[in-house]
PDB file of N, CA and C in Angstrom:
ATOM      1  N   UNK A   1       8.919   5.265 -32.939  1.00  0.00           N
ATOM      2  CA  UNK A   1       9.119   4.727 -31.600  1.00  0.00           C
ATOM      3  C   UNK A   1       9.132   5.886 -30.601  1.00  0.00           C
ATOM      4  N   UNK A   2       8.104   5.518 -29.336  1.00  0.00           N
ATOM      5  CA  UNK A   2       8.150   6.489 -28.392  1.00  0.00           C
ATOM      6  C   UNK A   2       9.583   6.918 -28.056  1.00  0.00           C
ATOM      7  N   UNK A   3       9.891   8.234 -27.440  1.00  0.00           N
ATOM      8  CA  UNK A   3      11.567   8.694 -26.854  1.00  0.00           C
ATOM      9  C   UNK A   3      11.746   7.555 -25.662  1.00  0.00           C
ATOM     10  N   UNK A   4      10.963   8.086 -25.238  1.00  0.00           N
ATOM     11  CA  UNK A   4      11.256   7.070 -23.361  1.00  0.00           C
ATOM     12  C   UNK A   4      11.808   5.657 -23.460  1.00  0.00           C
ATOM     13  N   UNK A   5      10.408   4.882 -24.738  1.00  0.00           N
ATOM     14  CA  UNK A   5      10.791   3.676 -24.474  1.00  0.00           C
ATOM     15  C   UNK A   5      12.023   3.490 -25.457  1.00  0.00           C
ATOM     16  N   UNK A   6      12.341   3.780 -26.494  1.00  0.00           N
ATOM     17  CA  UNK A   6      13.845   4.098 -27.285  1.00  0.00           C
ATOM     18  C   UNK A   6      15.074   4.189 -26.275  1.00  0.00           C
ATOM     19  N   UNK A   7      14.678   5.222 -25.086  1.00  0.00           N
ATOM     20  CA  UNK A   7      16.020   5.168 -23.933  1.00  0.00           C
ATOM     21  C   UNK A   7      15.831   4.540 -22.900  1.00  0.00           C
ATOM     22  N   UNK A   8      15.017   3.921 -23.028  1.00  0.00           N
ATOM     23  CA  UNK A   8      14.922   2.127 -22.142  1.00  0.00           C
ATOM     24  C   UNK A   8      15.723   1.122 -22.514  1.00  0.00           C
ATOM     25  N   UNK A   9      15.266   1.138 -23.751  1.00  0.00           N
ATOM     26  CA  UNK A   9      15.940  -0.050 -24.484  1.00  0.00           C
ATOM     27  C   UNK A   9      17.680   0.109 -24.652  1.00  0.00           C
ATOM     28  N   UNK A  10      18.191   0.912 -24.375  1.00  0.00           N
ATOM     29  CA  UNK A  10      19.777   1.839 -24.588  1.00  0.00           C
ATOM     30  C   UNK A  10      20.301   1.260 -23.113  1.00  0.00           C
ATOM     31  N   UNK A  11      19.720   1.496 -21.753  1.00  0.00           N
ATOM     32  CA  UNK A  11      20.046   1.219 -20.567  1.00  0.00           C
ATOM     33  C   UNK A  11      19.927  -0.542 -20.321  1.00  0.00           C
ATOM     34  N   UNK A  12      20.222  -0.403 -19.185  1.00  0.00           N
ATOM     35  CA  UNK A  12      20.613  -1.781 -18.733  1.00  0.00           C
ATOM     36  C   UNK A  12      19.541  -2.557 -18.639  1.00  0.00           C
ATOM     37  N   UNK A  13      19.447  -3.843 -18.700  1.00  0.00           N
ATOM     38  CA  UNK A  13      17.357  -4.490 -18.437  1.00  0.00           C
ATOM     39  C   UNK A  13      17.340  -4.075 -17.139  1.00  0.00           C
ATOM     40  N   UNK A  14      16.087  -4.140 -16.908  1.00  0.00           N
ATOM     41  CA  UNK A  14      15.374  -3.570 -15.151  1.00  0.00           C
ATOM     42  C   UNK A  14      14.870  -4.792 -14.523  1.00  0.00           C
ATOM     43  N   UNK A  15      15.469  -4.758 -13.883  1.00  0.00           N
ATOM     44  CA  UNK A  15      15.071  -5.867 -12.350  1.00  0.00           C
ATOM     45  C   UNK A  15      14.303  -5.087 -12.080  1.00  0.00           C
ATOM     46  N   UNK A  16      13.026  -6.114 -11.595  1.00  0.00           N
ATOM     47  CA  UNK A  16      11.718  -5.695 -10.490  1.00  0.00           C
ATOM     48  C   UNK A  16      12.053  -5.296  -8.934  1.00  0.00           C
ATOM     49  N   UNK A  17      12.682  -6.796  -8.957  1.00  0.00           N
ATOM     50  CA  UNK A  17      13.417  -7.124  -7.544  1.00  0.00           C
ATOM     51  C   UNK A  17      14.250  -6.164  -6.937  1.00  0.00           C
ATOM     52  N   UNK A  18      15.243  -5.325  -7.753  1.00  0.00           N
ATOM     53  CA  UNK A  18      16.126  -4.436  -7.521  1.00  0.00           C
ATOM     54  C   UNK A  18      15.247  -3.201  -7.588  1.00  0.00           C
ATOM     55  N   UNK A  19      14.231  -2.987  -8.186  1.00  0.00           N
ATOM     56  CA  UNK A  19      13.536  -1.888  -7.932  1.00  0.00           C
ATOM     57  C   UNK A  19      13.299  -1.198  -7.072  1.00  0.00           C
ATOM     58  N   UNK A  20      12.143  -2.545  -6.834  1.00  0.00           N
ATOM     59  CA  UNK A  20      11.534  -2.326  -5.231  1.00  0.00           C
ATOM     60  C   UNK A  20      11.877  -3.012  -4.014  1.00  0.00           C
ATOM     61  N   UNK A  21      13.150  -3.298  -4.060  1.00  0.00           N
ATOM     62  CA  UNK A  21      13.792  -3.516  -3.059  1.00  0.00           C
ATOM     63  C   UNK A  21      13.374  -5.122  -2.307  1.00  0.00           C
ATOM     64  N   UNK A  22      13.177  -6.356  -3.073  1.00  0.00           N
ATOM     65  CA  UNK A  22      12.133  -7.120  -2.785  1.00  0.00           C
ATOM     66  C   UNK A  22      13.331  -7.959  -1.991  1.00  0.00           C
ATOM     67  N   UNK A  23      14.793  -8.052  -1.817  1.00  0.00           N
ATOM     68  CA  UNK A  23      15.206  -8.981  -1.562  1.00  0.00           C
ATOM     69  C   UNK A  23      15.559  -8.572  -0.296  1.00  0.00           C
ATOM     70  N   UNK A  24      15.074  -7.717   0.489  1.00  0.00           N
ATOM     71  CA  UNK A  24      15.161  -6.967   1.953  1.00  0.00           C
ATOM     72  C   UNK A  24      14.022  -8.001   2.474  1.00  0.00           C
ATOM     73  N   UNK A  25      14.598  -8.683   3.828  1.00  0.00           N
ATOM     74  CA  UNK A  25      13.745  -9.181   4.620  1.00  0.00           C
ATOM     75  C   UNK A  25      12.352  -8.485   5.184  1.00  0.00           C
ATOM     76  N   UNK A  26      12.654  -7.282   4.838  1.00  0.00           N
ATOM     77  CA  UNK A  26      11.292  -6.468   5.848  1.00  0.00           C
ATOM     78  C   UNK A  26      10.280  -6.425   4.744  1.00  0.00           C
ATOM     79  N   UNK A  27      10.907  -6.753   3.085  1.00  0.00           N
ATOM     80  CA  UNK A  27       9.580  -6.794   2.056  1.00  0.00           C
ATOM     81  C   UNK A  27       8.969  -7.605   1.808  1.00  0.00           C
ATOM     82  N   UNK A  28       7.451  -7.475   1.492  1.00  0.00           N
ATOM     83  CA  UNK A  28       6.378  -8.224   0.769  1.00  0.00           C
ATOM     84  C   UNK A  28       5.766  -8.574   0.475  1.00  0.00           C
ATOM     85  N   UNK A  29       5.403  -8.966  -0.721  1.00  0.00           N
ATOM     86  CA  UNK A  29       3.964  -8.546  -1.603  1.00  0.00           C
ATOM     87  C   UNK A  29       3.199  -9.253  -1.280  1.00  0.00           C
ATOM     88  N   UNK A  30       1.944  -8.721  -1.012  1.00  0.00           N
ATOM     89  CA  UNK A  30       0.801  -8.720  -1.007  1.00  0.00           C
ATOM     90  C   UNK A  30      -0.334  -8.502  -1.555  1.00  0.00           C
ATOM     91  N   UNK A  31      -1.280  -9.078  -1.570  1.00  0.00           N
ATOM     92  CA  UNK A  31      -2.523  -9.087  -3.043  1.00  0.00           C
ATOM     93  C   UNK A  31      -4.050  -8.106  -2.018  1.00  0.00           C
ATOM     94  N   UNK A  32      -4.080  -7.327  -2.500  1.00  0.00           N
ATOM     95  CA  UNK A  32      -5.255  -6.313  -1.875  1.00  0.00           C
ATOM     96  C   UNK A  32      -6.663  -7.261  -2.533  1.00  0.00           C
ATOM     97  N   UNK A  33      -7.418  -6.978  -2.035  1.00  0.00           N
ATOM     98  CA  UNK A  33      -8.875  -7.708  -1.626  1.00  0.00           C
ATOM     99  C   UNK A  33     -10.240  -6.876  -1.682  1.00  0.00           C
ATOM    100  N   UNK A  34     -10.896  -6.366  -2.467  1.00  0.00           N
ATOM    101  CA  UNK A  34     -11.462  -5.352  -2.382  1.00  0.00           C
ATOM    102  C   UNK A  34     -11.329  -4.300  -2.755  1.00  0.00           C
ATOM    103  N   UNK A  35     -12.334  -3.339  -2.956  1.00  0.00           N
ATOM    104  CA  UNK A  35     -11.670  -1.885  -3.444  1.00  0.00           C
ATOM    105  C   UNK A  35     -12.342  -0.713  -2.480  1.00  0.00           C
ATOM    106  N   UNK A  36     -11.402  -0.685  -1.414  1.00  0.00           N
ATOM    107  CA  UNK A  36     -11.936   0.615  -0.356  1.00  0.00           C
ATOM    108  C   UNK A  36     -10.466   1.547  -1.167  1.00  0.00           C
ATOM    109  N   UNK A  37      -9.673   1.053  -1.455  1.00  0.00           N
ATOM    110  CA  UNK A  37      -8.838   2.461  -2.146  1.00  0.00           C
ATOM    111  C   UNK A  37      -8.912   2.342  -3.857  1.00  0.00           C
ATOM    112  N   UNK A  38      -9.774   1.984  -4.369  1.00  0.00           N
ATOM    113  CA  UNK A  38      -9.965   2.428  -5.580  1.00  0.00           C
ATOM    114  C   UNK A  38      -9.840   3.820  -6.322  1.00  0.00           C
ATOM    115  N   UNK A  39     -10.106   4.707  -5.128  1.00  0.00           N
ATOM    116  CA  UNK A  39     -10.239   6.173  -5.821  1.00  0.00           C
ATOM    117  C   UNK A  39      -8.510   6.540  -5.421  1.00  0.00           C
ATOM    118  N   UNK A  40      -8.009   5.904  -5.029  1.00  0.00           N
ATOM    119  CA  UNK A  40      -6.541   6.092  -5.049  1.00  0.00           C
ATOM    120  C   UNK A  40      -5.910   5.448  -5.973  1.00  0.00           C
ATOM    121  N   UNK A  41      -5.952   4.610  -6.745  1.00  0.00           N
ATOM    122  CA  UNK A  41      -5.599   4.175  -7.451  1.00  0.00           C
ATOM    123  C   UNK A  41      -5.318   2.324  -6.671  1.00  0.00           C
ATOM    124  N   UNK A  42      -5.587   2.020  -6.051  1.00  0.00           N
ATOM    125  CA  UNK A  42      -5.587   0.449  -5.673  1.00  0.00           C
ATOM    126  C   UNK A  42      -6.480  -0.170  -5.818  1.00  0.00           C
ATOM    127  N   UNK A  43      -6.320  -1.066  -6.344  1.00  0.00           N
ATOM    128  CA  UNK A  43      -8.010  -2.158  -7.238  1.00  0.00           C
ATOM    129  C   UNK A  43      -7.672  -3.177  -6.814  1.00  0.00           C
ATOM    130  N   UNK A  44      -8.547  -3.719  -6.434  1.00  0.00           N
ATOM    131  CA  UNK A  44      -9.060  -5.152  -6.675  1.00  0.00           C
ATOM    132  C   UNK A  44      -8.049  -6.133  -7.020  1.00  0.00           C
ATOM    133  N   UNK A  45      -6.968  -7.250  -6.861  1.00  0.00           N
ATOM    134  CA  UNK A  45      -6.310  -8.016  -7.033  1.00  0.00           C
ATOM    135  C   UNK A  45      -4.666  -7.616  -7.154  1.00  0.00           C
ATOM    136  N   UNK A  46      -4.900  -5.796  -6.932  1.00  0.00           N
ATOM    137  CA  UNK A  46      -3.348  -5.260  -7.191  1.00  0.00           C
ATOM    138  C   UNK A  46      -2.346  -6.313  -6.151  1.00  0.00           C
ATOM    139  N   UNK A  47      -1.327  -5.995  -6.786  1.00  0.00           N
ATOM    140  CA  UNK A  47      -0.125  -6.589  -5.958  1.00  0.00           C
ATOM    141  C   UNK A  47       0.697  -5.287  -5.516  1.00  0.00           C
ATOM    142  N   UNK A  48       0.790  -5.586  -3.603  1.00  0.00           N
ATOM    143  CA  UNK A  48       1.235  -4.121  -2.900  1.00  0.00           C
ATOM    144  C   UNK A  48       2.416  -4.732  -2.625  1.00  0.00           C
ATOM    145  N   UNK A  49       3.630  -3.669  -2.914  1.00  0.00           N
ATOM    146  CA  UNK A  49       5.075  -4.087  -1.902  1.00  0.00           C
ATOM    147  C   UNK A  49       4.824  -3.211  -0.559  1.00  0.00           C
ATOM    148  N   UNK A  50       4.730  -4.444   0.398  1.00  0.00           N
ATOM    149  CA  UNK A  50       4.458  -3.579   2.008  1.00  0.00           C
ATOM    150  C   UNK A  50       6.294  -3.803   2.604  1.00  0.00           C
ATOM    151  N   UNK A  51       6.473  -2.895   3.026  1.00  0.00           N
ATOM    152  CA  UNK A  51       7.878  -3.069   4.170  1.00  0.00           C
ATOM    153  C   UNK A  51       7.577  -3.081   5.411  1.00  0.00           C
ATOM    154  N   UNK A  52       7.760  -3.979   6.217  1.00  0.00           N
ATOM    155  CA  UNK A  52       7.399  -4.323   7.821  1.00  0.00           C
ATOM    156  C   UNK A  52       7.927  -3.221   8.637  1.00  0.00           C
ATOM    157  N   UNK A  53       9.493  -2.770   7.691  1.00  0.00           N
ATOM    158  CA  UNK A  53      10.379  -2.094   9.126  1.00  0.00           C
ATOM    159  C   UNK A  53      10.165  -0.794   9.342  1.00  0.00           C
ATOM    160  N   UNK A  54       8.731  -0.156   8.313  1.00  0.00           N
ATOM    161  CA  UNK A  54       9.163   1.284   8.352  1.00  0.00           C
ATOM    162  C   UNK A  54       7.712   1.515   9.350  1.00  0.00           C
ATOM    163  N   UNK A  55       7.952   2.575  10.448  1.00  0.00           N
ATOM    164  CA  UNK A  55       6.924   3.112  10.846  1.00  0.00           C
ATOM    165  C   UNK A  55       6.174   4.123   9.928  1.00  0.00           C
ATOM    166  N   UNK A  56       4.374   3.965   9.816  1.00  0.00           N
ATOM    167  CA  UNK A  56       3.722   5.408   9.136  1.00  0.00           C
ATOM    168  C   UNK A  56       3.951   6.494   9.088  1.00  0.00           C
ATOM    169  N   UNK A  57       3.856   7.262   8.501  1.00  0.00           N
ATOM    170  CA  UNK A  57       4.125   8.866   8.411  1.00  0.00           C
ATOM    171  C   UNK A  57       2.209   8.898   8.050  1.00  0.00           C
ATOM    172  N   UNK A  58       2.085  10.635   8.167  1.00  0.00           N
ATOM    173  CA  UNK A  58       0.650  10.670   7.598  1.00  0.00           C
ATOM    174  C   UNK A  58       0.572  11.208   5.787  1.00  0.00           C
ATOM    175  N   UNK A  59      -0.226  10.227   5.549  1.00  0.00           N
ATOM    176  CA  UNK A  59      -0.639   9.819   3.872  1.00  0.00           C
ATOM    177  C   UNK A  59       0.028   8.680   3.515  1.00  0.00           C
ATOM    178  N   UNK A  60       0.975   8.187   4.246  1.00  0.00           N
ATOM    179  CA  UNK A  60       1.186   6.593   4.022  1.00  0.00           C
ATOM    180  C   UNK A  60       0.021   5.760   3.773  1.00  0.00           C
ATOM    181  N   UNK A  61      -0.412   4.712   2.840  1.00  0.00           N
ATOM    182  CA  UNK A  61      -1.211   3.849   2.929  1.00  0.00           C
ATOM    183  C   UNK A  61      -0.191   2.420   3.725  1.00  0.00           C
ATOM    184  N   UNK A  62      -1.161   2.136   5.079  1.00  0.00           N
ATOM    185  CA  UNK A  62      -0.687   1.064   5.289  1.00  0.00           C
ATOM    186  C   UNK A  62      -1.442   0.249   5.170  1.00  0.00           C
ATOM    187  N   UNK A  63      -0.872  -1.132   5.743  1.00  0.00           N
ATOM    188  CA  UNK A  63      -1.675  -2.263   6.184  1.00  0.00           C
ATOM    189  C   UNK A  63      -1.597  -2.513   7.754  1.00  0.00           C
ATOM    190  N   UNK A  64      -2.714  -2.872   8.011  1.00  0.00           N
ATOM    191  CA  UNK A  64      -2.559  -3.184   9.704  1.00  0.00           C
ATOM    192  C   UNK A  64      -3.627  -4.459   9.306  1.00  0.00           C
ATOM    193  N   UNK A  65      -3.914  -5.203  11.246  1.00  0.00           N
ATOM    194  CA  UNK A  65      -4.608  -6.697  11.205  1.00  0.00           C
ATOM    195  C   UNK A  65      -5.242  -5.904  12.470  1.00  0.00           C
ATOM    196  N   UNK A  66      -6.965  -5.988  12.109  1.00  0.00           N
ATOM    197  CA  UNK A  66      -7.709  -5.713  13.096  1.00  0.00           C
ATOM    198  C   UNK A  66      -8.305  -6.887  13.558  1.00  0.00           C
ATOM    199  N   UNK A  67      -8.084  -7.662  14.572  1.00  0.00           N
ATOM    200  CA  UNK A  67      -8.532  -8.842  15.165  1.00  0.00           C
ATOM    201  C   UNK A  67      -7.956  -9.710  13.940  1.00  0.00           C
ATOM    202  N   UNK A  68      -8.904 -10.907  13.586  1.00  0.00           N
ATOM    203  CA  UNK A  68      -8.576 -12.034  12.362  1.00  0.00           C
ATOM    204  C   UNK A  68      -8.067 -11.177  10.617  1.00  0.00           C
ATOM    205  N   UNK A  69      -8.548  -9.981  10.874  1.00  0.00           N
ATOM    206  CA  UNK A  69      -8.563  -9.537   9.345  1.00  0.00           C
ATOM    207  C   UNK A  69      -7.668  -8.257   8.975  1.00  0.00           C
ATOM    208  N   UNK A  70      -6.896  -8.578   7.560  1.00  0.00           N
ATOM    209  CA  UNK A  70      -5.966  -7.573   7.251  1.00  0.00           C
ATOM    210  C   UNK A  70      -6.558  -6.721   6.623  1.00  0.00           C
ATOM    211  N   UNK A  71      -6.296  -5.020   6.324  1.00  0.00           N
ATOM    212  CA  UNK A  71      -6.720  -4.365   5.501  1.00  0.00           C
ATOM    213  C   UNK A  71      -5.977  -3.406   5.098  1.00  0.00           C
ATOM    214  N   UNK A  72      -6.119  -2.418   3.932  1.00  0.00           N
ATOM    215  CA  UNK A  72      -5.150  -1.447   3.618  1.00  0.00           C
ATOM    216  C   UNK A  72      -6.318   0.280   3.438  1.00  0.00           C
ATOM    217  N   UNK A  73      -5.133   0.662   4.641  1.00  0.00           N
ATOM    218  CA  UNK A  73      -5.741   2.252   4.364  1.00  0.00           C
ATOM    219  C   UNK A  73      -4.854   2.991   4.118  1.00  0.00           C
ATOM    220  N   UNK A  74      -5.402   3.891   4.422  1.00  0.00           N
ATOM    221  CA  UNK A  74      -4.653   5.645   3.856  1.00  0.00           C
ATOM    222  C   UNK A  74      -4.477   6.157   5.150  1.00  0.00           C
ATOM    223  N   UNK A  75      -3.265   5.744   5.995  1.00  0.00           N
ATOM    224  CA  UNK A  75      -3.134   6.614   7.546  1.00  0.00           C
ATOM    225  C   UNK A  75      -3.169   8.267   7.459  1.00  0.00           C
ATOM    226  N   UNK A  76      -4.201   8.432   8.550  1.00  0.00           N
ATOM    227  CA  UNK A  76      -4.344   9.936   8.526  1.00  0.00           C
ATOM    228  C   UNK A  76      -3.811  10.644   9.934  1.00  0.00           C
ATOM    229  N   UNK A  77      -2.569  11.144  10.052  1.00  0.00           N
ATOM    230  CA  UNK A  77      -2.363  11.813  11.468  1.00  0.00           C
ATOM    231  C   UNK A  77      -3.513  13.359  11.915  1.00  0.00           C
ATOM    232  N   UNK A  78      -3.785  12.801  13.233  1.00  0.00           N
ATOM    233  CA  UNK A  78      -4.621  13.809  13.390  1.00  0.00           C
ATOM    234  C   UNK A  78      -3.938  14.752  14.890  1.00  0.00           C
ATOM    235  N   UNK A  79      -4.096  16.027  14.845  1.00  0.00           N
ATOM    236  CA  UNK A  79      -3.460  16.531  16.171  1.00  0.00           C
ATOM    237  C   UNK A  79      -4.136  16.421  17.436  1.00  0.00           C
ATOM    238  N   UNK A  80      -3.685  15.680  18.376  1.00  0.00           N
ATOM    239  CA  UNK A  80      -3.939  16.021  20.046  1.00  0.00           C
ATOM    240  C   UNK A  80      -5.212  14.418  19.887  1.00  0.00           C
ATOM    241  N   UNK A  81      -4.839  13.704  18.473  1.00  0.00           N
ATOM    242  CA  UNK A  81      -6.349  12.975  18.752  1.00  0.00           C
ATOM    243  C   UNK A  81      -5.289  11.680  18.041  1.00  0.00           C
ATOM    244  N   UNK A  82      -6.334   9.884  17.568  1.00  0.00           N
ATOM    245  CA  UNK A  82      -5.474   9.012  17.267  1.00  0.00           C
ATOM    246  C   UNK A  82      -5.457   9.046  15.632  1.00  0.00           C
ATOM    247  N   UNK A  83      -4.932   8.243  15.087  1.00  0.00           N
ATOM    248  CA  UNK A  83      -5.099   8.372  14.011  1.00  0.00           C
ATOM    249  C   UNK A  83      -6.262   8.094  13.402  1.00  0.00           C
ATOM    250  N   UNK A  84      -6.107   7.889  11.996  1.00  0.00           N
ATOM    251  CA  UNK A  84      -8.155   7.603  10.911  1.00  0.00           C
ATOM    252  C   UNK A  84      -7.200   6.876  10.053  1.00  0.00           C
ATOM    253  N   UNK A  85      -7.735   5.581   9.640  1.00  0.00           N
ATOM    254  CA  UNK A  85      -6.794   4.929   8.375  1.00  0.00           C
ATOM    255  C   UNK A  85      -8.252   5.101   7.567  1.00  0.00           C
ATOM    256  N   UNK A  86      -7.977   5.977   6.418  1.00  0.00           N
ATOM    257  CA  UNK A  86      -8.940   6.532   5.359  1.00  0.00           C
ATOM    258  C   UNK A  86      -9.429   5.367   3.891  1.00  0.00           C
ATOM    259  N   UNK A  87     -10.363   5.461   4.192  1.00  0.00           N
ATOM    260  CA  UNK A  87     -10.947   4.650   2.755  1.00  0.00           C
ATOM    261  C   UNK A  87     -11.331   5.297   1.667  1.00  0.00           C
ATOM    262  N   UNK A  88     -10.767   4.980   0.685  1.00  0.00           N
ATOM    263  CA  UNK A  88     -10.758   5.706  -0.210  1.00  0.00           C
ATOM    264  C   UNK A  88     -11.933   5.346  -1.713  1.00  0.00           C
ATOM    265  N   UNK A  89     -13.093   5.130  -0.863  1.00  0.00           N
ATOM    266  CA  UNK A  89     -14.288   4.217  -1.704  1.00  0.00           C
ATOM    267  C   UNK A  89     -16.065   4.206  -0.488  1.00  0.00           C
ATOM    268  N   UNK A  90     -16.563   5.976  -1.020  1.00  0.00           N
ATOM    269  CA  UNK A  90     -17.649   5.908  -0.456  1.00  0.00           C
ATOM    270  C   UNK A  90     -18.278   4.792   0.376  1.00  0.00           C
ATOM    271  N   UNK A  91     -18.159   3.307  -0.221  1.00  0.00           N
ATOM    272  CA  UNK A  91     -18.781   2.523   0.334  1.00  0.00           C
ATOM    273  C   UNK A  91     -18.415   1.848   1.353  1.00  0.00           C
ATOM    274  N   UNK A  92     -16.954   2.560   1.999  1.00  0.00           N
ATOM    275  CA  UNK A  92     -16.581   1.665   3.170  1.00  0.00           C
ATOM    276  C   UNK A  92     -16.411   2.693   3.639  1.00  0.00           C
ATOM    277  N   UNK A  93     -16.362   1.878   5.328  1.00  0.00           N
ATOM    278  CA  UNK A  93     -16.021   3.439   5.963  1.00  0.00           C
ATOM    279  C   UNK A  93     -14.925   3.696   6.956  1.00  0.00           C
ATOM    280  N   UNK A  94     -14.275   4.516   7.101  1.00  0.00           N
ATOM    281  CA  UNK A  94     -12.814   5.069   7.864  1.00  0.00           C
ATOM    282  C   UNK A  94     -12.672   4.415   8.917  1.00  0.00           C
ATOM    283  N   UNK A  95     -11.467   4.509   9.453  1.00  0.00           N
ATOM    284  CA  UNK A  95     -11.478   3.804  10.821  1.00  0.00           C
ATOM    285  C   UNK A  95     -10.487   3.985  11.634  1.00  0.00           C
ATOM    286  N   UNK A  96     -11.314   4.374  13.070  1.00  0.00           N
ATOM    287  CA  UNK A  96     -10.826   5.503  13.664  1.00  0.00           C
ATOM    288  C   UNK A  96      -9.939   4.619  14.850  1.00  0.00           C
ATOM    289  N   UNK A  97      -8.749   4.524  14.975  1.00  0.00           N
ATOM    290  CA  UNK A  97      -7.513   3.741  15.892  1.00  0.00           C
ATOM    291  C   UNK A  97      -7.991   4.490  17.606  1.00  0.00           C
ATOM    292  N   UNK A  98      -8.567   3.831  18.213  1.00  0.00           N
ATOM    293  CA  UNK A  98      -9.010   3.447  19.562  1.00  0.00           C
ATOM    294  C   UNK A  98      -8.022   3.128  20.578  1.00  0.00           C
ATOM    295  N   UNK A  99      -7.703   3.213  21.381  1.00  0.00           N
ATOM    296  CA  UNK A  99      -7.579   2.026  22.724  1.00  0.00           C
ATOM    297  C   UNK A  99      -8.433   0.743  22.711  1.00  0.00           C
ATOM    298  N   UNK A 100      -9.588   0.749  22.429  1.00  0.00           N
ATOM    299  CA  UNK A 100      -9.891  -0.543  22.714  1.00  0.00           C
ATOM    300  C   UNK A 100     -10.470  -1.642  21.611  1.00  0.00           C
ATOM    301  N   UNK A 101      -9.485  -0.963  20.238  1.00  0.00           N
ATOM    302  CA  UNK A 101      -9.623  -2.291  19.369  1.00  0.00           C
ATOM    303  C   UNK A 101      -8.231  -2.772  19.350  1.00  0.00           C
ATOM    304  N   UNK A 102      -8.035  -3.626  18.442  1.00  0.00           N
ATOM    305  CA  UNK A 102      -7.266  -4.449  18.720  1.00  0.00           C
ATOM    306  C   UNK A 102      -6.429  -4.288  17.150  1.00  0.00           C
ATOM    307  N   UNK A 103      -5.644  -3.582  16.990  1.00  0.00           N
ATOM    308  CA  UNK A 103      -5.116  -2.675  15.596  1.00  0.00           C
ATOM    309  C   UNK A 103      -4.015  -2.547  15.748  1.00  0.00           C
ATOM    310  N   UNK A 104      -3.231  -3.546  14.755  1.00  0.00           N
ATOM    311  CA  UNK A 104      -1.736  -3.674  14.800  1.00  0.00           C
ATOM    312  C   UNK A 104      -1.057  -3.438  13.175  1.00  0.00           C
ATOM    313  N   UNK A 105       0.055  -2.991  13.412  1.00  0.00           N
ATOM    314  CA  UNK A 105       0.328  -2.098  11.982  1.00  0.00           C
ATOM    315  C   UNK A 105       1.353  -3.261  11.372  1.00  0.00           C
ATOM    316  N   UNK A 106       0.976  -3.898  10.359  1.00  0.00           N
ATOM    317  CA  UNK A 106       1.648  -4.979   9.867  1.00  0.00           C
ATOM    318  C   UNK A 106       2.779  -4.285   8.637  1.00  0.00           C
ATOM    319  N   UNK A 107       2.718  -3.308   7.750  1.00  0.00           N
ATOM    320  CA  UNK A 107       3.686  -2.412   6.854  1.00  0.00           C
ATOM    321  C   UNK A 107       2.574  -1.384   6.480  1.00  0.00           C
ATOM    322  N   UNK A 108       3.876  -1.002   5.785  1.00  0.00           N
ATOM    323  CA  UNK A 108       3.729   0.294   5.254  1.00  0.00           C
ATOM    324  C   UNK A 108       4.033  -0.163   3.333  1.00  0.00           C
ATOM    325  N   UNK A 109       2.831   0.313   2.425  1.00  0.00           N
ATOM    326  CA  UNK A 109       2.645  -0.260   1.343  1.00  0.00           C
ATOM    327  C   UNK A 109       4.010   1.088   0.504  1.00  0.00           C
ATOM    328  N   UNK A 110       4.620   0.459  -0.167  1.00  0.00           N
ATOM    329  CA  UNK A 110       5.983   1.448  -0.703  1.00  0.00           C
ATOM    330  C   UNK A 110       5.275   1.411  -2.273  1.00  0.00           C
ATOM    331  N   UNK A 111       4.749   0.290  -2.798  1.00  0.00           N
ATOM    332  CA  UNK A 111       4.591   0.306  -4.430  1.00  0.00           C
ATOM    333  C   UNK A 111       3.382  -0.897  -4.627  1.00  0.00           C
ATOM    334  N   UNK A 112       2.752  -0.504  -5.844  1.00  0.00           N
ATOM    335  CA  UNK A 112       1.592  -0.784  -5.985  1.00  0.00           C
ATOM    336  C   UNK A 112       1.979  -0.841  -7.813  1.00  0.00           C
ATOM    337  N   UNK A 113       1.133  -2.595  -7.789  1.00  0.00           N
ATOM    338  CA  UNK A 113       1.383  -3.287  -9.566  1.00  0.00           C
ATOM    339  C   UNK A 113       0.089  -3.299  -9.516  1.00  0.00           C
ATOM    340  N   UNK A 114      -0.483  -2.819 -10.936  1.00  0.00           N
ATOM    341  CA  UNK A 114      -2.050  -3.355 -11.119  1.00  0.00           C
ATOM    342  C   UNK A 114      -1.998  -3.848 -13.223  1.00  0.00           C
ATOM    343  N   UNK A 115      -2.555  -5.043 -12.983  1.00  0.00           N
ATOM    344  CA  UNK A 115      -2.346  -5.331 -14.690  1.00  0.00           C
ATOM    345  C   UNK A 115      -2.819  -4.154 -15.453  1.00  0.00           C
ATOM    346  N   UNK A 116      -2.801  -3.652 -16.356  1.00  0.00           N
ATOM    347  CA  UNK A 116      -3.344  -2.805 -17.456  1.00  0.00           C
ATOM    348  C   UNK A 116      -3.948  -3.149 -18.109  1.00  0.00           C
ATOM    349  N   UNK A 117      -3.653  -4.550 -18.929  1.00  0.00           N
ATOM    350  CA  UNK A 117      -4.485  -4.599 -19.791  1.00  0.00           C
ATOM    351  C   UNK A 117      -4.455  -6.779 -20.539  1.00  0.00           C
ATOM    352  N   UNK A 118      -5.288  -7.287 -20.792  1.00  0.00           N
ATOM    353  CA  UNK A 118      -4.903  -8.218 -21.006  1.00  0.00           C
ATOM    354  C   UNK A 118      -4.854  -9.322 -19.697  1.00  0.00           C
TER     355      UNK A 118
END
């Protein structure tokens, strides 16, 4: 038997909920759509814990709603200029926070579930 999981089994069972903090009003999960952060590790059907209350820092992946549609990037602070929420999948492309779109920051993604296997 692996060590780790041997001193898993010794400790208390693990709440999800208590983990990641799910029973805070400002959390919650959300199912990503696509894979512009694949090379980060976010795929296709993952389940993201977003928190509403926290403002970005830079390398946060958030979520924001550009007009009708939600999406998740990789916020990039840039100096003296606006931010870039980064895609992390050649085939889409970055996107650069304007004055005149319409880009509202819905959370900030804290934890990321993706099945393994099965």
């Amino acid at each position: 038997m692996d060590f780790q999981v041997l001193l898993l089994n010794m400790l208390p069972p693990l709440s999800l909920d208590e983990m990641v903090g799910l029973r805070e009003p400002s959390r919650w999960l959300v199912r990503a759509e696509g894979d512009s952060l694949k090379n980060i590790g976010i795929f296709d059907r993952d389940v993201m814990v977003v928190c509403k209350a926290l403002e970005p820092i830079d390398g946060d992946v958030v979520v924001v709603c550009i007009g009708p549609d939600f999406v998740a990037k990789q916020y990039c602070e840039r100096l003296g200029r606006s931010p870039l929420l980064l895609a992390h999948n050649p085939d889409f492309p970055n996107i650069e926070v304007g004055d005149w779109e319409e880009i509202e920051l819905w959370g900030v993604v804290l934890y990321n579930l993706h099945k393994v296997s099965r």
